[in-house]
C-alpha atoms as a PDB file:
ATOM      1  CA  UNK A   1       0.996 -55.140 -10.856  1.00  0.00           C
ATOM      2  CA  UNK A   2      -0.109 -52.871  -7.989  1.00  0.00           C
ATOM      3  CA  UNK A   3      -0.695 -55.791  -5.606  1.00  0.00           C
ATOM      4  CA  UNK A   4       2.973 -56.737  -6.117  1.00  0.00           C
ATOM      5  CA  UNK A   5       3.570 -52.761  -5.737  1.00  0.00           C
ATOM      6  CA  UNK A   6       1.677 -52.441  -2.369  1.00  0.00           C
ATOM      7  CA  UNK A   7       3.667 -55.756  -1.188  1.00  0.00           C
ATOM      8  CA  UNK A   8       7.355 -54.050  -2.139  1.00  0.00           C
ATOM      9  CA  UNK A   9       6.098 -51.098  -0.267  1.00  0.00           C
ATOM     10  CA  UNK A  10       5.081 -53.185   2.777  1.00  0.00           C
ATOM     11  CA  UNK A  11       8.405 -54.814   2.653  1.00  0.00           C
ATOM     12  CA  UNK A  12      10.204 -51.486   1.994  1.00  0.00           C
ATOM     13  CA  UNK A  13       9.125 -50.143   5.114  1.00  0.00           C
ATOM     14  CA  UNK A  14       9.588 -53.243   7.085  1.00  0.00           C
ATOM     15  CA  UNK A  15      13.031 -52.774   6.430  1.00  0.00           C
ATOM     16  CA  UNK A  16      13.613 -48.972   7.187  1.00  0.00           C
ATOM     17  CA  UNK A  17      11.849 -49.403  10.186  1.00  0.00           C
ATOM     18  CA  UNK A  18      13.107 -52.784  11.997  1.00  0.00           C
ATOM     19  CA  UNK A  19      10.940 -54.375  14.657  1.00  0.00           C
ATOM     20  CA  UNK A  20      12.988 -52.951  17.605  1.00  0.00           C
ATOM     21  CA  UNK A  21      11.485 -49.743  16.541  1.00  0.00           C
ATOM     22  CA  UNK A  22       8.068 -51.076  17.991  1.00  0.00           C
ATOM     23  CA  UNK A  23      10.145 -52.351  20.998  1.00  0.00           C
ATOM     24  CA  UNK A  24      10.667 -49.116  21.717  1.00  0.00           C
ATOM     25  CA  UNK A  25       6.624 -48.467  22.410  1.00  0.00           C
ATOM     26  CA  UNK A  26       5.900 -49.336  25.645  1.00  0.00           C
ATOM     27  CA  UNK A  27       1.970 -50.363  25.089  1.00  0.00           C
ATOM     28  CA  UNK A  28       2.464 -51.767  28.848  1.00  0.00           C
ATOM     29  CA  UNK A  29       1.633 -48.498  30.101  1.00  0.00           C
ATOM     30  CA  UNK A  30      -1.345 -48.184  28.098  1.00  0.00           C
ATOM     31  CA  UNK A  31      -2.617 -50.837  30.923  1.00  0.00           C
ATOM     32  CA  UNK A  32      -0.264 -50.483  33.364  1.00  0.00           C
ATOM     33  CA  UNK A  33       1.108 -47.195  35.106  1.00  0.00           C
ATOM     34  CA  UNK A  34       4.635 -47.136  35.103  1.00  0.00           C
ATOM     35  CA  UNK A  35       6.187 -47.817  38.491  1.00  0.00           C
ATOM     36  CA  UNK A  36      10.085 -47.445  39.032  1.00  0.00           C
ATOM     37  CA  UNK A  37      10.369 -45.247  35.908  1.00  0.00           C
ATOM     38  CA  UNK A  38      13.679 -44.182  37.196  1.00  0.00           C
ATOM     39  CA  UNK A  39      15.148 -47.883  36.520  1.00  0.00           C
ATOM     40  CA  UNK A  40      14.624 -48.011  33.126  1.00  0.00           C
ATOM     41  CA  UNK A  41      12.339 -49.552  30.545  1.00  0.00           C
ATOM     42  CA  UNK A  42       9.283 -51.993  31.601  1.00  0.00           C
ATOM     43  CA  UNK A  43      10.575 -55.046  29.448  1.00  0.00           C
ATOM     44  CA  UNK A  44      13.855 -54.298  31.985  1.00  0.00           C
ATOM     45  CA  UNK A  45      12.213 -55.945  35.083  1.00  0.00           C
ATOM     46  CA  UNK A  46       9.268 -57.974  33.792  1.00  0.00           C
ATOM     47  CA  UNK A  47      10.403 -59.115  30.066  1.00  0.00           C
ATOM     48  CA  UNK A  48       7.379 -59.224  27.669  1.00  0.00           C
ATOM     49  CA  UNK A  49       6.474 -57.430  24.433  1.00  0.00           C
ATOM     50  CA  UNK A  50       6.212 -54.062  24.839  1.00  0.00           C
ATOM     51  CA  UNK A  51       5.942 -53.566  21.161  1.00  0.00           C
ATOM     52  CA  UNK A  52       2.005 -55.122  21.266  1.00  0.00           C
ATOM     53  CA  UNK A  53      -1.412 -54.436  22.416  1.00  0.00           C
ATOM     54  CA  UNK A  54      -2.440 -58.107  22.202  1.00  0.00           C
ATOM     55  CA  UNK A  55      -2.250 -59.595  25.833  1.00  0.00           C
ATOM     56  CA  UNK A  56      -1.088 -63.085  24.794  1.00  0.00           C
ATOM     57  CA  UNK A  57       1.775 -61.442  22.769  1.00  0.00           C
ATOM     58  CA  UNK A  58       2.510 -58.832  25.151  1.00  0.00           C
ATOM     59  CA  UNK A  59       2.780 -61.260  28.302  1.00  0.00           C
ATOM     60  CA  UNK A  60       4.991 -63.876  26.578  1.00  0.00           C
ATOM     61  CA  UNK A  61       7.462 -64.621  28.940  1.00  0.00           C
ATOM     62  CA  UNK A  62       6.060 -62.005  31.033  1.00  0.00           C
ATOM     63  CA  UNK A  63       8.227 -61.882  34.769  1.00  0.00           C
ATOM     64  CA  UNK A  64       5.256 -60.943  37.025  1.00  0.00           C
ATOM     65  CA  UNK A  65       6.164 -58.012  39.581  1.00  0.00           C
ATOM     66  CA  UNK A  66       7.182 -60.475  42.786  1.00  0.00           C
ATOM     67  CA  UNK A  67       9.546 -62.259  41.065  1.00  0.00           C
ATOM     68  CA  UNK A  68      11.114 -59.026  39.520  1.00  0.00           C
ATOM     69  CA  UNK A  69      13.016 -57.714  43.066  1.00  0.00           C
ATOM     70  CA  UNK A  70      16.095 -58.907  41.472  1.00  0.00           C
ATOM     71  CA  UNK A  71      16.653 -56.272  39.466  1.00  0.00           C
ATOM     72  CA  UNK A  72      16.514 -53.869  42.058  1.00  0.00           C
ATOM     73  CA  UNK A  73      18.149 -55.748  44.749  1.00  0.00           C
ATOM     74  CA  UNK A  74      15.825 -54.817  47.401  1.00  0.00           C
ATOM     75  CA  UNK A  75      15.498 -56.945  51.104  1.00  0.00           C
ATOM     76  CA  UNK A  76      13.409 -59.662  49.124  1.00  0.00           C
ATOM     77  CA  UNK A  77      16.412 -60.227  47.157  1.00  0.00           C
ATOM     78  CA  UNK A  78      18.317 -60.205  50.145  1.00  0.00           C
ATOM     79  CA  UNK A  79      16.136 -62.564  51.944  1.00  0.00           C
ATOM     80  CA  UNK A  80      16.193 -64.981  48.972  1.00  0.00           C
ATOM     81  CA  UNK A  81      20.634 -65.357  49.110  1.00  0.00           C
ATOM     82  CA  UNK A  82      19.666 -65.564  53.135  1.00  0.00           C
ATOM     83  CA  UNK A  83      17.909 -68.799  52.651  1.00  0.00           C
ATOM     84  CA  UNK A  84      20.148 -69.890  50.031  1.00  0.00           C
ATOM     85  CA  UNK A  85      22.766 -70.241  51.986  1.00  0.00           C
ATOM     86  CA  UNK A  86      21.144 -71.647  54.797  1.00  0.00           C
ATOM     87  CA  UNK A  87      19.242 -74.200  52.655  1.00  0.00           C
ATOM     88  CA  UNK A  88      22.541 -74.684  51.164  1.00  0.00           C
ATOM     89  CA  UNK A  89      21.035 -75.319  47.597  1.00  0.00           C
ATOM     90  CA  UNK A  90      24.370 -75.362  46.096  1.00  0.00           C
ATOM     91  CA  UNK A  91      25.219 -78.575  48.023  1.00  0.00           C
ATOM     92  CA  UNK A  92      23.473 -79.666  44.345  1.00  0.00           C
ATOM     93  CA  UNK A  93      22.956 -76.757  42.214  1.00  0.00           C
ATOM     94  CA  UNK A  94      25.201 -74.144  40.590  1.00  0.00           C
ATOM     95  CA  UNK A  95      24.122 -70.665  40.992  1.00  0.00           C
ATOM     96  CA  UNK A  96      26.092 -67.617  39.766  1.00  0.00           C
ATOM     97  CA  UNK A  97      28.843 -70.152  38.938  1.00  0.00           C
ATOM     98  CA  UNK A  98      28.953 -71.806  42.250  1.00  0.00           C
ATOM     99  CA  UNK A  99      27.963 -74.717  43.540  1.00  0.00           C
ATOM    100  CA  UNK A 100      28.004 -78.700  42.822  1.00  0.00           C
ATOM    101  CA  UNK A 101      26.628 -79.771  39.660  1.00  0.00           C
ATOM    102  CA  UNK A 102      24.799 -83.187  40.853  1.00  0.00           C
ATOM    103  CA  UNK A 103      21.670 -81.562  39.868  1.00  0.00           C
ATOM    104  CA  UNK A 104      20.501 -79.145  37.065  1.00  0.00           C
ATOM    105  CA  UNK A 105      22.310 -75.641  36.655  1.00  0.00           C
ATOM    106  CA  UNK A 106      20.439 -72.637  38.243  1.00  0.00           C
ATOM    107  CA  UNK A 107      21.916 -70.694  35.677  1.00  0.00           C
ATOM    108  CA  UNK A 108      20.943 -72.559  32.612  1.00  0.00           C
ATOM    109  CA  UNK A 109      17.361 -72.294  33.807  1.00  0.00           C
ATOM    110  CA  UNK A 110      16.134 -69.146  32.597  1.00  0.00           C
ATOM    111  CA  UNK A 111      15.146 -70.054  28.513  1.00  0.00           C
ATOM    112  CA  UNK A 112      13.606 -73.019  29.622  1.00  0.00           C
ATOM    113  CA  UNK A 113      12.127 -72.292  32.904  1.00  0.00           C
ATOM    114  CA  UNK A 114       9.443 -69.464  34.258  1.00  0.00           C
ATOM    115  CA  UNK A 115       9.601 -68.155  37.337  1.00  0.00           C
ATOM    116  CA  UNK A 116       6.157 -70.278  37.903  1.00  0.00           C
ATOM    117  CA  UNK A 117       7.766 -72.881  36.985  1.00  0.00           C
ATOM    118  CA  UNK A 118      11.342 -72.576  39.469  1.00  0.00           C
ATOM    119  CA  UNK A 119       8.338 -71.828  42.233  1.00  0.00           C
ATOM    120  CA  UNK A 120       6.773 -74.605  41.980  1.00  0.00           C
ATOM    121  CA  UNK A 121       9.894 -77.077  41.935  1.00  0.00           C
ATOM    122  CA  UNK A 122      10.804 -75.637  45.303  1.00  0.00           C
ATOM    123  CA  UNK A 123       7.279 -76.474  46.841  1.00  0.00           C
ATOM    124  CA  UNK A 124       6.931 -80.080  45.446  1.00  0.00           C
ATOM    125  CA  UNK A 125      11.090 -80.993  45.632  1.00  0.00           C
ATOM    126  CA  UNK A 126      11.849 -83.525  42.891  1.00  0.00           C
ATOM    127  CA  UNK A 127      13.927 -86.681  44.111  1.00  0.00           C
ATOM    128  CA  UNK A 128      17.000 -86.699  46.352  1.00  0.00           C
ATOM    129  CA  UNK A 129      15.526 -82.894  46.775  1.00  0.00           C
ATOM    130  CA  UNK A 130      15.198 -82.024  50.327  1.00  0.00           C
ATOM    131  CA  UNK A 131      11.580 -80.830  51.259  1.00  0.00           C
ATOM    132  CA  UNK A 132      12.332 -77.307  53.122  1.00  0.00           C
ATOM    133  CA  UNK A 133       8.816 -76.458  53.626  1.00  0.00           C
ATOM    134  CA  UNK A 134       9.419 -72.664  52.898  1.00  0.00           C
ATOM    135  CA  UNK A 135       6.805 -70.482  53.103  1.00  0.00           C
ATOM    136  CA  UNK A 136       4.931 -68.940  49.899  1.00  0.00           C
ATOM    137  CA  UNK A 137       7.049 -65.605  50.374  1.00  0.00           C
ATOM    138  CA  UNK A 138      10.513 -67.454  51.283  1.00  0.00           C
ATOM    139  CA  UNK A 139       9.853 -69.498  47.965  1.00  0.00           C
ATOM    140  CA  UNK A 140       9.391 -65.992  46.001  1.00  0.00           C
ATOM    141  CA  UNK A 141      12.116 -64.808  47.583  1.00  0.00           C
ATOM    142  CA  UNK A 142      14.315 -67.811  46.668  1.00  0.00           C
ATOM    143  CA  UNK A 143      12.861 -67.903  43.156  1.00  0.00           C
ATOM    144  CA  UNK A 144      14.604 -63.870  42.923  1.00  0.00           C
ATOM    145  CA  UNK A 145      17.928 -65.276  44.017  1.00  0.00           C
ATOM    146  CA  UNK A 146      17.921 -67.435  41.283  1.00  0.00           C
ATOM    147  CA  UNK A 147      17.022 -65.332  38.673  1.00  0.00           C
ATOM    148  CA  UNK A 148      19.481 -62.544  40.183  1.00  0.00           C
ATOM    149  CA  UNK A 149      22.354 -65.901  39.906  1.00  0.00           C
ATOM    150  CA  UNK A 150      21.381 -66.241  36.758  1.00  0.00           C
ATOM    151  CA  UNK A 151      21.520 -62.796  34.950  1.00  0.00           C
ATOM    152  CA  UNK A 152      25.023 -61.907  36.198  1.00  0.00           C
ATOM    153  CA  UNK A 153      25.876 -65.018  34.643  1.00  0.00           C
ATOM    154  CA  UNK A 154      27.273 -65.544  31.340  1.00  0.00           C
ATOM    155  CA  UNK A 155      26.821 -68.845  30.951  1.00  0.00           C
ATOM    156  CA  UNK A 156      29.763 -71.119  28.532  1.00  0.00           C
ATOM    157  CA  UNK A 157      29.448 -72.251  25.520  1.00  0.00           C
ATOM    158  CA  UNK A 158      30.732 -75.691  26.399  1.00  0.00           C
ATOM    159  CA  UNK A 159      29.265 -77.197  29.275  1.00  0.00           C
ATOM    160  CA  UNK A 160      29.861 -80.669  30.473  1.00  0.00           C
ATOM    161  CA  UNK A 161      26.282 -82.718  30.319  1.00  0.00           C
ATOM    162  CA  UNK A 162      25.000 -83.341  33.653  1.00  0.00           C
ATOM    163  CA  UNK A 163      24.789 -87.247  34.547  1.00  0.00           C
ATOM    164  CA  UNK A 164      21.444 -88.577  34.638  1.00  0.00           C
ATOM    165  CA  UNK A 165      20.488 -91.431  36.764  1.00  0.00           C
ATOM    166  CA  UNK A 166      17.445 -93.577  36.226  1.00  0.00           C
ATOM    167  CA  UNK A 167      15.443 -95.314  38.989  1.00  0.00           C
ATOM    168  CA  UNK A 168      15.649 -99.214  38.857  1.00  0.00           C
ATOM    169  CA  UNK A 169      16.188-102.135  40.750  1.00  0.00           C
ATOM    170  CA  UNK A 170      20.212-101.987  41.922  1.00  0.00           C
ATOM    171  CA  UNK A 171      22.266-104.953  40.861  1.00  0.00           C
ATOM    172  CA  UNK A 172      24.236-104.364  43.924  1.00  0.00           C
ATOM    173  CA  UNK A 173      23.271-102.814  47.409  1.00  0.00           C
ATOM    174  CA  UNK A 174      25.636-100.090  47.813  1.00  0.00           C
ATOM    175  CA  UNK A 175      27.089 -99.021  50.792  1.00  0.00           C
ATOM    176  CA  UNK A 176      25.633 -95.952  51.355  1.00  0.00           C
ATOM    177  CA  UNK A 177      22.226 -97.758  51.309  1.00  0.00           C
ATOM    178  CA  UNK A 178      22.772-100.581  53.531  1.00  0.00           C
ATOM    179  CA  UNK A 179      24.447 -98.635  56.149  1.00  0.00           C
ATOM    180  CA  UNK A 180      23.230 -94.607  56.012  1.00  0.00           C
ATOM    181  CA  UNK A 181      20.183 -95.039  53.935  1.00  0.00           C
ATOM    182  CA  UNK A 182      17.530 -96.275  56.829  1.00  0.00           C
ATOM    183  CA  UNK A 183      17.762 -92.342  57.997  1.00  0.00           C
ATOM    184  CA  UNK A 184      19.583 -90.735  55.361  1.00  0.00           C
ATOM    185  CA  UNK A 185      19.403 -89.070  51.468  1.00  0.00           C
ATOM    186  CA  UNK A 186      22.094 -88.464  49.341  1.00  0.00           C
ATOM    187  CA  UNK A 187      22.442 -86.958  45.454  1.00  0.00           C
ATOM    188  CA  UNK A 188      25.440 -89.001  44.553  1.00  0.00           C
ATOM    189  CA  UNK A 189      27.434 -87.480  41.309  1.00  0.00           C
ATOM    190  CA  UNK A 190      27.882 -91.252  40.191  1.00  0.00           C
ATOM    191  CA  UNK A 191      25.278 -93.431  41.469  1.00  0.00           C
ATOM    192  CA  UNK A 192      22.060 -91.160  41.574  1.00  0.00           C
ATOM    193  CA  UNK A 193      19.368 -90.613  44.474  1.00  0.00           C
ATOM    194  CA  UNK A 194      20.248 -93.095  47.052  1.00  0.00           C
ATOM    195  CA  UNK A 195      18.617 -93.281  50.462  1.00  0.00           C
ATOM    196  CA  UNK A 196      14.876 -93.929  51.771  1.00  0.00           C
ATOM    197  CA  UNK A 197      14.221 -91.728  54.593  1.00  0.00           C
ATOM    198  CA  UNK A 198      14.183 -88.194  55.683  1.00  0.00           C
ATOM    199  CA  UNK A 199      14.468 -88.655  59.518  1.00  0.00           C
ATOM    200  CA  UNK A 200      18.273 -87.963  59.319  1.00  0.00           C
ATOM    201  CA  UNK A 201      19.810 -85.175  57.539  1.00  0.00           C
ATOM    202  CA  UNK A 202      19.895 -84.861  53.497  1.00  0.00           C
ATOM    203  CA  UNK A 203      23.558 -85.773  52.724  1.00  0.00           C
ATOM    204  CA  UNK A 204      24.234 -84.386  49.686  1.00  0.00           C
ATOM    205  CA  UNK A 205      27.663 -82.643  49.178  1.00  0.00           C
ATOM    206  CA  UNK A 206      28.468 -83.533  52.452  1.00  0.00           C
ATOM    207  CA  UNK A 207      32.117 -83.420  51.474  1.00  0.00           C
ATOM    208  CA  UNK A 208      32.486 -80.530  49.256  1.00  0.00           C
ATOM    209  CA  UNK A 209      32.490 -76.617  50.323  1.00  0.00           C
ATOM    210  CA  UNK A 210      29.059 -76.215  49.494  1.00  0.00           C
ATOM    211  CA  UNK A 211      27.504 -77.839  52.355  1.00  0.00           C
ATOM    212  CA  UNK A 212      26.581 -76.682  55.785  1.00  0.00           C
ATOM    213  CA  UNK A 213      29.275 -76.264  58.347  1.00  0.00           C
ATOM    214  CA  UNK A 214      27.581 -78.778  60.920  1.00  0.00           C
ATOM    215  CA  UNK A 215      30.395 -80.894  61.862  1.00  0.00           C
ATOM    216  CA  UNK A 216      31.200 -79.040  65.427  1.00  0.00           C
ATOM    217  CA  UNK A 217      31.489 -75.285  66.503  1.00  0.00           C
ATOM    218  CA  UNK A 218      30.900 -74.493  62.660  1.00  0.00           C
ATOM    219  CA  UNK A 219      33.431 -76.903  61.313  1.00  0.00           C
ATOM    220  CA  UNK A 220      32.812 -78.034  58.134  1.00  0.00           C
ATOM    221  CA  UNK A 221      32.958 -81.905  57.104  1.00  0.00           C
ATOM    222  CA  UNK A 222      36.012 -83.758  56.250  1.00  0.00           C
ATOM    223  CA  UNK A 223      36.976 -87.230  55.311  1.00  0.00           C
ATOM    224  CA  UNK A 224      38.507 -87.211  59.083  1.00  0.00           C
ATOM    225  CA  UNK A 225      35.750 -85.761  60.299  1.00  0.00           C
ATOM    226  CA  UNK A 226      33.430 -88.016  59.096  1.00  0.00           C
ATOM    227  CA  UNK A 227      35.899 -91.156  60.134  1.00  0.00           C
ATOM    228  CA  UNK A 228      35.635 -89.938  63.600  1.00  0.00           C
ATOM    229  CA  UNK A 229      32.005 -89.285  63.685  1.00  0.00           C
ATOM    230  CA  UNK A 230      31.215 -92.653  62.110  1.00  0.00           C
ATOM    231  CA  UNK A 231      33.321 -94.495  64.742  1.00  0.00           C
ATOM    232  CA  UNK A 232      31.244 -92.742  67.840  1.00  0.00           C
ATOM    233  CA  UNK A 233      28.667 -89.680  67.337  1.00  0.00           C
ATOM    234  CA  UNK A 234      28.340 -89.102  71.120  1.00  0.00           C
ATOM    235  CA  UNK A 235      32.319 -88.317  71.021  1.00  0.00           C
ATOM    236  CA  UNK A 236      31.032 -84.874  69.292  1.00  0.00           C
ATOM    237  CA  UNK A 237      27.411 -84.485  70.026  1.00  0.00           C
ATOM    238  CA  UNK A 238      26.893 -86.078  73.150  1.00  0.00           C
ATOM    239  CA  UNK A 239      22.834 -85.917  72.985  1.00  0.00           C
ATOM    240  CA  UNK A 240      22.963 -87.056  69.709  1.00  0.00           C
ATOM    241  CA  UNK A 241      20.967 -89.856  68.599  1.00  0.00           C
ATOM    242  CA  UNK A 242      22.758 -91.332  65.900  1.00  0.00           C
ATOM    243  CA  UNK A 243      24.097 -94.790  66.779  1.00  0.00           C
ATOM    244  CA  UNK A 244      27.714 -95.602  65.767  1.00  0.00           C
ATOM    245  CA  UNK A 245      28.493 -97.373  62.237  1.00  0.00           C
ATOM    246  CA  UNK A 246      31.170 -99.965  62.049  1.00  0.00           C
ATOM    247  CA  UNK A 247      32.687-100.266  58.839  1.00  0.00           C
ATOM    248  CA  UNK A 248      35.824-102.251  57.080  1.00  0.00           C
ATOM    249  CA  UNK A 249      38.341 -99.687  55.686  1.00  0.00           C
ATOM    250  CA  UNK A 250      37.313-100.633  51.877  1.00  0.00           C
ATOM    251  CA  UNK A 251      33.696 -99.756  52.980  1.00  0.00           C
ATOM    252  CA  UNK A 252      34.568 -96.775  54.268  1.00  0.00           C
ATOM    253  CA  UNK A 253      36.632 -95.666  51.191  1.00  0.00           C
ATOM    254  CA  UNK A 254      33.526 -97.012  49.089  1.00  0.00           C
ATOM    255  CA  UNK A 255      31.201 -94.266  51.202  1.00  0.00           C
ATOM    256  CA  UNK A 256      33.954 -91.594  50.656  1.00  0.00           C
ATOM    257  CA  UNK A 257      33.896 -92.127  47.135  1.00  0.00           C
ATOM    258  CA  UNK A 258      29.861 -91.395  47.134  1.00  0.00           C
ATOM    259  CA  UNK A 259      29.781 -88.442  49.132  1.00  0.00           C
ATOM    260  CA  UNK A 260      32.881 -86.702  46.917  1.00  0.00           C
ATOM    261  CA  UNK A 261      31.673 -84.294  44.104  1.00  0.00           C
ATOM    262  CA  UNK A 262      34.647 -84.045  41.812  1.00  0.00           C
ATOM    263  CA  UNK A 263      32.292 -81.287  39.197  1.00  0.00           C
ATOM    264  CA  UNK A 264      31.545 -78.519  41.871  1.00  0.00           C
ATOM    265  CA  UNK A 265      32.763 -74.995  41.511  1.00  0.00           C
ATOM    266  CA  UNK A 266      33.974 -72.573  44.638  1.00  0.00           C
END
């Protein structure tokens, strides 16, 4: 009888005092000294359990300190949406609802992903992924745009599944491979990674808002556009080294219809 007495007890004052009551014990500090104070709670910038003096319980999901400029928008922040944009990640990726989804959500990344983990993706680029060789502190910085994308983003409860394409031998050469892909890569929303060769530019979301205005005098690409280039690259870029590509009308429409992203958000 006073086991089961002690355990009611135990359970009693479980209940009158909930586990966010130990949240609000910041045991960080008991290791840590507190550093931006005026921003708010540790668990704020760098996650965790501030509610435990146990290392592997207090560090779960712990957001070390250089990927935590996000949350107070300082110039690595700032340098991280820089090279966004010029890397033009959303050519493939949706962050803070825009971008093309021919790759996985930005925003959707944060329950399943650490900041390690996002780090490390950019370094080693998966396929169809462009390798951008950033530095070690460009790749923090990008990894803080990310994670700034993805907390002022609430993201929907229904989401379309993103189309998965699985290497294999082709039953038919596609257009896009037997005429672009000796120099060229392109993330296709319908037919995958396509493409062999890095020498020429990544193509990806070439005709959607998302990718770089390279065309001419910052003009960005166009199913004209790229009808006129096609027919004679020295017509806009006279040093340029790309020979001209002579293709049927259906062959052209068939190249149109890989390079269009019909899922990509403004």
């Amino acid at each position: 009888m006073g086991i089961r007495l002690a355990i009611l007890i135990s359970v009693l004052g479980m209940l009158c005092f909930p586990a966010h009551e130990s949240q609000s014990r910041q045991l960080c500090l008991v290791c840590h000294s507190a550093h931006h104070a005026t921003t708010g709670r540790c668990t704020g910038c760098h996650s965790g359990n501030p509610g435990s003096d146990r290392k592997n319980v207090a560090h779960d999901r712990l957001v070390r300190g250089k990927y935590a400029h996000f949350t107070i928008r300082d110039a690595v922040l700032k340098e991280g949406e820089r090279l966004m944009e010029r890397g033009a990640c959303r050519r493939c990726h949706v962050s803070n609802r825009r971008g093309n989804r021919l790759a996985a959500s930005l925003d959707t990344l944060k329950q399943s992903k650490t900041p390690e983990e996002l780090s490390s993706a950019i370094r080693s680029p998966a396929l169809g992924m462009p390798d951008f060789r950033f530095s070690d502190s460009q790749i923090t910085a990008l990894v803080n745009a990310v994670l700034s994308g993805q907390e002022a983003t609430k993201v929907p409860k229904k989401e379309l599944p993103l189309v998965l394409h699985l290497a294999g031998k082709k039953s038919r050469e596609d257009i896009f491979t037997g005429k672009c892909g000796a120099c060229h890569r392109v993330l296709s929303e319908y037919k995958g990674a396509l493409g062999k060769s890095d020498s020429g530019p990544n193509l990806s979301g070439l005709l959607s808002p998302h990718y770089p205005k390279t065309y001419k005098s910052d003009q960005a690409w166009t199913v004209e556009r790229l009808r006129q280039w096609l027919k004679n690259p020295r017509l806009t870029r006279p040093l340029g080294r790309m020979p001209p590509v002579a293709l049927s009308e259906k062959e052209f429409g068939e190249l149109v219809d890989i390079l269009t992203v019909n899922s990509g958000t403004r």
